[in-house]
Protein backbone atom coordinates (compact mmCIF):
# COMPACT_ATOMS: atom_id res chain seq x y z
CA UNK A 1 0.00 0.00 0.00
CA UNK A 2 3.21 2.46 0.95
CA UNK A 3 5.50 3.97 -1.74
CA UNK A 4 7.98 1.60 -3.71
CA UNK A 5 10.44 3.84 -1.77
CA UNK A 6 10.02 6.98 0.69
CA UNK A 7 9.90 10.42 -0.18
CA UNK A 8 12.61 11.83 2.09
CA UNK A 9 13.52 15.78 3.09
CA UNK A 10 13.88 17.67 0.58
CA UNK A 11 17.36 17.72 -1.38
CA UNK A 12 17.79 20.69 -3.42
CA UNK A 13 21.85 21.32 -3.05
CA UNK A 14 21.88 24.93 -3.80
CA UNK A 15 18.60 25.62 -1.17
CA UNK A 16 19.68 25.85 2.44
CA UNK A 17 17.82 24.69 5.13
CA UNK A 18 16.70 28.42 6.16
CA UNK A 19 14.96 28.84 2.86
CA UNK A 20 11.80 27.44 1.00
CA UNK A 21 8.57 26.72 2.28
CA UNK A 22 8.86 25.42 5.81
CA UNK A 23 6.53 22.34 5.76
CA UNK A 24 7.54 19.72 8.97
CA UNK A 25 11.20 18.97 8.72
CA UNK A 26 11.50 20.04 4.73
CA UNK A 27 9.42 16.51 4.27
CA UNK A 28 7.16 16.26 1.31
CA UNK A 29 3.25 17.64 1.18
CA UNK A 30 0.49 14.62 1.64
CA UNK A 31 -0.66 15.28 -1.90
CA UNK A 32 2.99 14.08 -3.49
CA UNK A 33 2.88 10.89 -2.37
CA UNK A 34 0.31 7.79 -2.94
CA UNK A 35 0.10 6.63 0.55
CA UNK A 36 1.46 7.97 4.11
CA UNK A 37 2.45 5.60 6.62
CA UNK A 38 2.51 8.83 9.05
CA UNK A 39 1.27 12.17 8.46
CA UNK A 40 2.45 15.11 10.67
CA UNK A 41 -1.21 17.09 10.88
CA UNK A 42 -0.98 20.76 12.17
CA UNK A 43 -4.48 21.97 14.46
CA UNK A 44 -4.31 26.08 14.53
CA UNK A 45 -6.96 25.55 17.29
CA UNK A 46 -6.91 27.43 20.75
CA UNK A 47 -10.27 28.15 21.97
CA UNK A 48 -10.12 25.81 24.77
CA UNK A 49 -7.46 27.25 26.81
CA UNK A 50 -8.04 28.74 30.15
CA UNK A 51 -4.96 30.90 30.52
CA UNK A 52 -2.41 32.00 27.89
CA UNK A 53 -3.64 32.08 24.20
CA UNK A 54 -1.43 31.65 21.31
CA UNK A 55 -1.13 27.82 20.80
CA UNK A 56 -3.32 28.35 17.52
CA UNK A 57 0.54 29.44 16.09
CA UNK A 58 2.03 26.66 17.06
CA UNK A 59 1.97 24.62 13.97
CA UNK A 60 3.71 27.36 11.40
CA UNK A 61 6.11 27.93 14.54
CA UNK A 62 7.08 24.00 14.97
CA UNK A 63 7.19 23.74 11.68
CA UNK A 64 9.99 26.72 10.98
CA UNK A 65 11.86 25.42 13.89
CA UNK A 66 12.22 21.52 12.56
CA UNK A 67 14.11 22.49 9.14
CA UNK A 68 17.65 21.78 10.76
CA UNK A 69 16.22 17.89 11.97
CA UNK A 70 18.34 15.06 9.90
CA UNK A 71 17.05 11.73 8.39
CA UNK A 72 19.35 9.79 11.04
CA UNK A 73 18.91 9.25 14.92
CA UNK A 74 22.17 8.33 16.38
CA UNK A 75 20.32 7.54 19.56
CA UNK A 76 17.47 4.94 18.26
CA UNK A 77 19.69 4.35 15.43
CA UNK A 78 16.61 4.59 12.81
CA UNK A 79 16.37 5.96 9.35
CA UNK A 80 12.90 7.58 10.41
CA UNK A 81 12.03 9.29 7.22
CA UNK A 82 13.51 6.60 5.09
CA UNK A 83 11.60 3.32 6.53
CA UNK A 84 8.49 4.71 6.43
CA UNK A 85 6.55 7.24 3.78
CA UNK A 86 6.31 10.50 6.38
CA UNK A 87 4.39 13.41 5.09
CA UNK A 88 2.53 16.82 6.10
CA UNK A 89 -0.53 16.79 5.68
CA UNK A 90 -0.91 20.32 6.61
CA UNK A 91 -3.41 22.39 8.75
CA UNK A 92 -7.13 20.90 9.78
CA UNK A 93 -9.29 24.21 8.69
CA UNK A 94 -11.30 24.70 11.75
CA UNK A 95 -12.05 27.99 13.12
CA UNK A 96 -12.37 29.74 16.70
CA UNK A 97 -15.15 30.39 17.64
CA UNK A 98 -17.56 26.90 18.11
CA UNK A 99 -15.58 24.28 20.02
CA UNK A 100 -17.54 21.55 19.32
CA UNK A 101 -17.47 22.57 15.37
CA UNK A 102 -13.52 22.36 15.71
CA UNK A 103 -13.88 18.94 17.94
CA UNK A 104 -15.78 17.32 15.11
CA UNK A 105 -13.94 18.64 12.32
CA UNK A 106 -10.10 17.66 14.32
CA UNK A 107 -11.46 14.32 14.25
CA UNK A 108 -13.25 13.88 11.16
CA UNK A 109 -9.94 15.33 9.83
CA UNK A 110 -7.96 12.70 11.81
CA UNK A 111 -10.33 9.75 11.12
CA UNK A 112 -9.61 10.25 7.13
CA UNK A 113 -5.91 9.48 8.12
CA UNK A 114 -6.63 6.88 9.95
CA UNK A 115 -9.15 4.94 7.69
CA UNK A 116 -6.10 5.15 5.10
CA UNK A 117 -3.96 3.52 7.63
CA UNK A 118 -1.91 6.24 8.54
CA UNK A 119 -0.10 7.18 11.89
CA UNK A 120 -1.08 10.72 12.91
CA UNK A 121 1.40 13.00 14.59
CA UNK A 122 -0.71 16.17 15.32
CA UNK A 123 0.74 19.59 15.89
CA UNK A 124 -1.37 21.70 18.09
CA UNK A 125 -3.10 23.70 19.16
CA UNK A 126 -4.26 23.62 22.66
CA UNK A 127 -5.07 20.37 24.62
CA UNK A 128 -8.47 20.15 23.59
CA UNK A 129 -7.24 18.67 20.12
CA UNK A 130 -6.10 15.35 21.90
CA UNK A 131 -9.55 14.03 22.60
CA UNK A 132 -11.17 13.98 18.76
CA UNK A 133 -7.33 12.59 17.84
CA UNK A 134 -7.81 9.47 20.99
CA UNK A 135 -11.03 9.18 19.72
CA UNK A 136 -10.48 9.18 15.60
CA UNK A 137 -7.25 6.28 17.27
CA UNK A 138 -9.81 4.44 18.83
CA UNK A 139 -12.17 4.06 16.07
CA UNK A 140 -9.70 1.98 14.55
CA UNK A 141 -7.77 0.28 17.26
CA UNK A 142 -10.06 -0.60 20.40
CA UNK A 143 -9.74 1.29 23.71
CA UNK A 144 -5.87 3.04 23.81
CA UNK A 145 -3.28 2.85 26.29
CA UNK A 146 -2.26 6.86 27.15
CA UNK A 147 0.97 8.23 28.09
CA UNK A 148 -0.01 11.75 28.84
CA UNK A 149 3.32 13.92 29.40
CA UNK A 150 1.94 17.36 31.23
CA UNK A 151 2.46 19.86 34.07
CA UNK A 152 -1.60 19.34 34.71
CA UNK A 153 -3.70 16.15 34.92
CA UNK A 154 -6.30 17.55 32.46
CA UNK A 155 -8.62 14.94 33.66
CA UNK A 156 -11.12 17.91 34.88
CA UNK A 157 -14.69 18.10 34.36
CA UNK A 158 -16.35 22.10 33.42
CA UNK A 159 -14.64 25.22 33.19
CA UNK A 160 -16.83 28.60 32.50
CA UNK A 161 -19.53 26.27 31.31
CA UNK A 162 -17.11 24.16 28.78
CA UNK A 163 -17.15 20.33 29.55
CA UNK A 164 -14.68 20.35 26.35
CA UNK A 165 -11.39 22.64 26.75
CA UNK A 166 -7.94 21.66 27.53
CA UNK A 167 -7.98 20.76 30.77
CA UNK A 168 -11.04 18.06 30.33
CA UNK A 169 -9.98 15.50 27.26
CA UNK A 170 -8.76 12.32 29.07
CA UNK A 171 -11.98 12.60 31.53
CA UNK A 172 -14.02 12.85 28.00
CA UNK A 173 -12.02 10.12 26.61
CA UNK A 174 -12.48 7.99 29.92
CA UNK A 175 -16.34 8.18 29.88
CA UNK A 176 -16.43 8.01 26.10
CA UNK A 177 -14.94 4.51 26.69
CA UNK A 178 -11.42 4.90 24.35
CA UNK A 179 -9.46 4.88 26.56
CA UNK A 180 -8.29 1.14 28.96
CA UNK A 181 -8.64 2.38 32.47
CA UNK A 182 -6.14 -0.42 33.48
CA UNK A 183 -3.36 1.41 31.20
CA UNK A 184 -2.78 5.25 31.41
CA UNK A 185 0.18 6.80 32.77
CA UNK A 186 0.29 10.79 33.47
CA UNK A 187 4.35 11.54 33.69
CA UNK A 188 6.02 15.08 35.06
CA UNK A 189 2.77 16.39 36.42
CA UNK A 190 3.78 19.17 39.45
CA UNK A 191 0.86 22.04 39.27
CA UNK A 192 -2.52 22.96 38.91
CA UNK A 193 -4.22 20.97 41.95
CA UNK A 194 -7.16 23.07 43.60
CA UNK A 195 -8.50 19.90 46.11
CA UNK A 196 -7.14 16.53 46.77
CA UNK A 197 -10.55 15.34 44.88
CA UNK A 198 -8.96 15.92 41.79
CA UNK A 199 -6.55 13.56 42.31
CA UNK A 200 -9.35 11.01 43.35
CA UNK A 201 -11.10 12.06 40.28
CA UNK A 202 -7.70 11.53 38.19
CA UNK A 203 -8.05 7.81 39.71
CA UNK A 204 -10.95 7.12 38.20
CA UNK A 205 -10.22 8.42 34.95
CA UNK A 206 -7.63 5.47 34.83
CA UNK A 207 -4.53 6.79 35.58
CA UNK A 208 -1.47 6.38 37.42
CA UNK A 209 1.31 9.46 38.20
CA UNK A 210 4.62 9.99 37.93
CA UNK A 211 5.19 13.22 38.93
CA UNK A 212 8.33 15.90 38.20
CA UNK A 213 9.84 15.17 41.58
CA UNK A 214 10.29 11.34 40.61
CA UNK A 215 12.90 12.68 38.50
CA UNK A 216 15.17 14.01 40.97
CA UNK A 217 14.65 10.75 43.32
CA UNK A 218 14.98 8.42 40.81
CA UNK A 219 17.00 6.73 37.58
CA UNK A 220 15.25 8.09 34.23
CA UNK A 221 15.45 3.68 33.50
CA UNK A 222 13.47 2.92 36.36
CA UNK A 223 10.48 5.33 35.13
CA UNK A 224 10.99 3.80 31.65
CA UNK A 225 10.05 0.64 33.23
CA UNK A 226 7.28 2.15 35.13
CA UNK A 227 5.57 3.42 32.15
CA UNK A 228 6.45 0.25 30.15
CA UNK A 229 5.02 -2.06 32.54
CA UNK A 230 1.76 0.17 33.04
CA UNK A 231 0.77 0.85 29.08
CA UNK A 232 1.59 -3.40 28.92
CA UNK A 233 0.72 -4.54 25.03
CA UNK A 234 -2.07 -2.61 24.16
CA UNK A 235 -1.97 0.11 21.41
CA UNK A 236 -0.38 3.33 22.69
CA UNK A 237 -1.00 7.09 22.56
CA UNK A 238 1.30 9.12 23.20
CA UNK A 239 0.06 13.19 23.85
CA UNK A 240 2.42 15.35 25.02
CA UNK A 241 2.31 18.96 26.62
CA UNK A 242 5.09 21.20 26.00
CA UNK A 243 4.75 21.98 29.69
CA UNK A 244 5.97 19.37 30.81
CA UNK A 245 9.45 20.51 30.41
CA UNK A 246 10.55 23.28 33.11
CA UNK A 247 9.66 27.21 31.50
CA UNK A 248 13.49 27.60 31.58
CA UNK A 249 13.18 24.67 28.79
CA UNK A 250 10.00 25.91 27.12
CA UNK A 251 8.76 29.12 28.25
CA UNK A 252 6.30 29.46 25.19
CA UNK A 253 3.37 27.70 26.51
CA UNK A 254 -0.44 28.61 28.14
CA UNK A 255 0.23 27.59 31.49
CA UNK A 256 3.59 27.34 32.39
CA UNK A 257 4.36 25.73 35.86
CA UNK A 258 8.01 25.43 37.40
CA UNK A 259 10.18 22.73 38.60
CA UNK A 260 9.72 20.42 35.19
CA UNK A 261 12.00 18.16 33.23
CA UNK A 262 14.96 19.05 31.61
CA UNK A 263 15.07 18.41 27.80
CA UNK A 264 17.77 15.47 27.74
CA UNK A 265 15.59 14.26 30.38
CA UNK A 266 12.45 14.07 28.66
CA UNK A 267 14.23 12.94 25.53
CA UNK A 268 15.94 10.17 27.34
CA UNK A 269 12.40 9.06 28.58
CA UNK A 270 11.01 8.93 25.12
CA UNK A 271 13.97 6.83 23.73
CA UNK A 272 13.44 4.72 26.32
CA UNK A 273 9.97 3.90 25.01
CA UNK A 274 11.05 1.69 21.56
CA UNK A 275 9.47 -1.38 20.60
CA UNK A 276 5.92 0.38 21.98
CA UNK A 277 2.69 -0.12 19.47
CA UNK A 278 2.16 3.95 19.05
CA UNK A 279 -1.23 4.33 17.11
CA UNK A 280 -1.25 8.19 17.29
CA UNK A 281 0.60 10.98 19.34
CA UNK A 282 0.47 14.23 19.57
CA UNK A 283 2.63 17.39 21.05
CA UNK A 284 0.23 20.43 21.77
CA UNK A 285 0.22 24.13 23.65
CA UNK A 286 3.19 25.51 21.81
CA UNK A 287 2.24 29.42 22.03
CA UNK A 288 5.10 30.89 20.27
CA UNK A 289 4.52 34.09 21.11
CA UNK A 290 6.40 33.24 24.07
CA UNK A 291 9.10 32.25 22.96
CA UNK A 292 12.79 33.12 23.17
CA UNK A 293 15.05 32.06 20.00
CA UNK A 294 12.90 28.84 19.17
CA UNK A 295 13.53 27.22 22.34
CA UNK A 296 10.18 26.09 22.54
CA UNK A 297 9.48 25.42 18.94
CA UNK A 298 12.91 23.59 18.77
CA UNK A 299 11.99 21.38 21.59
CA UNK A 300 8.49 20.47 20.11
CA UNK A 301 10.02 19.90 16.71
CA UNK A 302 12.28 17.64 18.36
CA UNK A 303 9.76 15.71 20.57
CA UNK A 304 7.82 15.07 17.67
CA UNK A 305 10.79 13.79 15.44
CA UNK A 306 11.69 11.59 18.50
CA UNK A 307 7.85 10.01 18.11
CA UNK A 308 8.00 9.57 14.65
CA UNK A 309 11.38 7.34 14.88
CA UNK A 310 9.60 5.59 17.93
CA UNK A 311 6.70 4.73 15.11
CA UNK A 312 9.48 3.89 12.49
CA UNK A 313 10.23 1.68 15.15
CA UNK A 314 7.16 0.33 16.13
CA UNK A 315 6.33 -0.56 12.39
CA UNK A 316 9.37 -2.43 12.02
CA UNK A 317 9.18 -5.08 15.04
């Protein structure tokens, strides 16, 4: 069903890496290929945050910072762009001012991937996006094991009248029934706790925490095996918040909280994470306005390579 071979980054000697059109990592547009194993999907959607707007710029940002990524990760030691047909797909059109309009058309959007058999990798956007991506991953792979990266727990109920906004998907996606209660795993959460009910409400929603301060108490190998052991076999999604890195790592974000992870340490987490069945990821809340010199939109760019090779991975077991 894939290409004979990949479409790779684009190799035009005499065009550096600075110019051209910045689509994700100079890869090729969705409509130059015949099939895409995984399609990097940009949601300009921010009407469900409850702080800081400005994550509806994320995509174009990411995007402009991943031009200087390479086809080869030392680390994984994976050819991600060359084992696998990765595209962008560009920008879901979905405007700002009906959330549940945007909420259906993210996932009917996503679900047109995923019929095709394709891998999404979405670039938000606020947090809201992740629950029409879970459940457009569902629809085609059964209830998912989550590995939710975050400063927050976003498993809250209403805010200002909104059962849908960024802080409420995984509750959504736990009564909704796509997600296996027996298999989520919040890592690096530190902030955003009003009552110790929240936590018991986090419980029922399914998941377990490891929290920033694990970090400093223990080896970044044992909370591999942590999360390893609680997402077992099933078929993973991975969403990740930018805040869950420390402000001093990605200031450009809605609600930054301190005391997060380092980069390297976060990085060294995901790498830690091969062999894993990903179905679908996401990394959301990139506001660049922000932002200082790319940090932020360098370290998203980054996470999301990272996910992609973990697919490349994934597909090749």
């Amino acid at each position: 069903m894939g290409n004979p071979t990949p479409i790779g980054q684009r190799n035009e000697p005499e065009m550096p890496r600075y110019g051209g059109i910045a689509t994700y990592a100079l890869l090729p547009r969705i409509e130059e290929v015949t099939h895409a194993d995984v399609a990097v999907l940009g949601i300009p959607f921010d009407s469900g945050t409850s702080f800081r707007p400005g994550a509806r710029f994320g995509p174009a940002h990411i995007r402009e910072n991943s031009r200087q990524l390479h086809p080869y990760h030392q680390f994984l030691n994976v050819f991600p762009f060359d084992s696998q047909q990765v595209v962008d797909a560009g920008d879901v059109a979905v405007g700002p001012y009906d959330i549940a309009r945007a909420v259906a058309a993210i996932e009917t959007a996503a679900r047109r991937l995923v019929e095709q058999d394709t891998r999404v990798v979405a670039l938000g956007g606020d947090h809201t996006v992740a629950l029409p991506l879970m459940r457009a991953a569902a629809a085609a792979h059964g209830p998912l094991a989550v590995l939710h990266f975050d400063a927050h727990l976003d498993t809250w109920d209403t805010c200002h009248g909104a059962s849908v906004w960024h802080g409420s998907p995984f509750r959504r996606a736990a009564e909704e029934g796509i997600i296996d209660l027996n298999h989520c795993q919040h890592v690096g959460t530190r902030g955003g706790i009003y009552d110790p009910s929240e936590l018991a409400d986090d419980r029922e929603a399914g998941f377990e925490i490891i929290d920033s301060e694990a970090f400093q108490d223990e080896k970044v190998s044992d909370i591999v095996a942590q999360i390893r052991r609680r997402l077992g076999t099933r078929p993973v999604y991975i969403s990740v918040d930018i805040d869950v890195l420390d402000p001093a790592h990605a200031p450009a974000t809605g609600t930054p909280e301190v005391g997060g992870l380092a980069t390297r340490e976060f990085l060294r987490t995901l790498r830690g994470l091969a062999g894993l069945n990903i179905v679908g990821c996401d990394v959301v809340e990139v506001a660049p306005a922000y932002d200082h010199g790319g940090i932020t939109g360098l370290a998203a760019a980054h996470v999301a390579w990272e996910l992609i090779s973990l697919i490349a991975l994934s597909k090749n077991r």
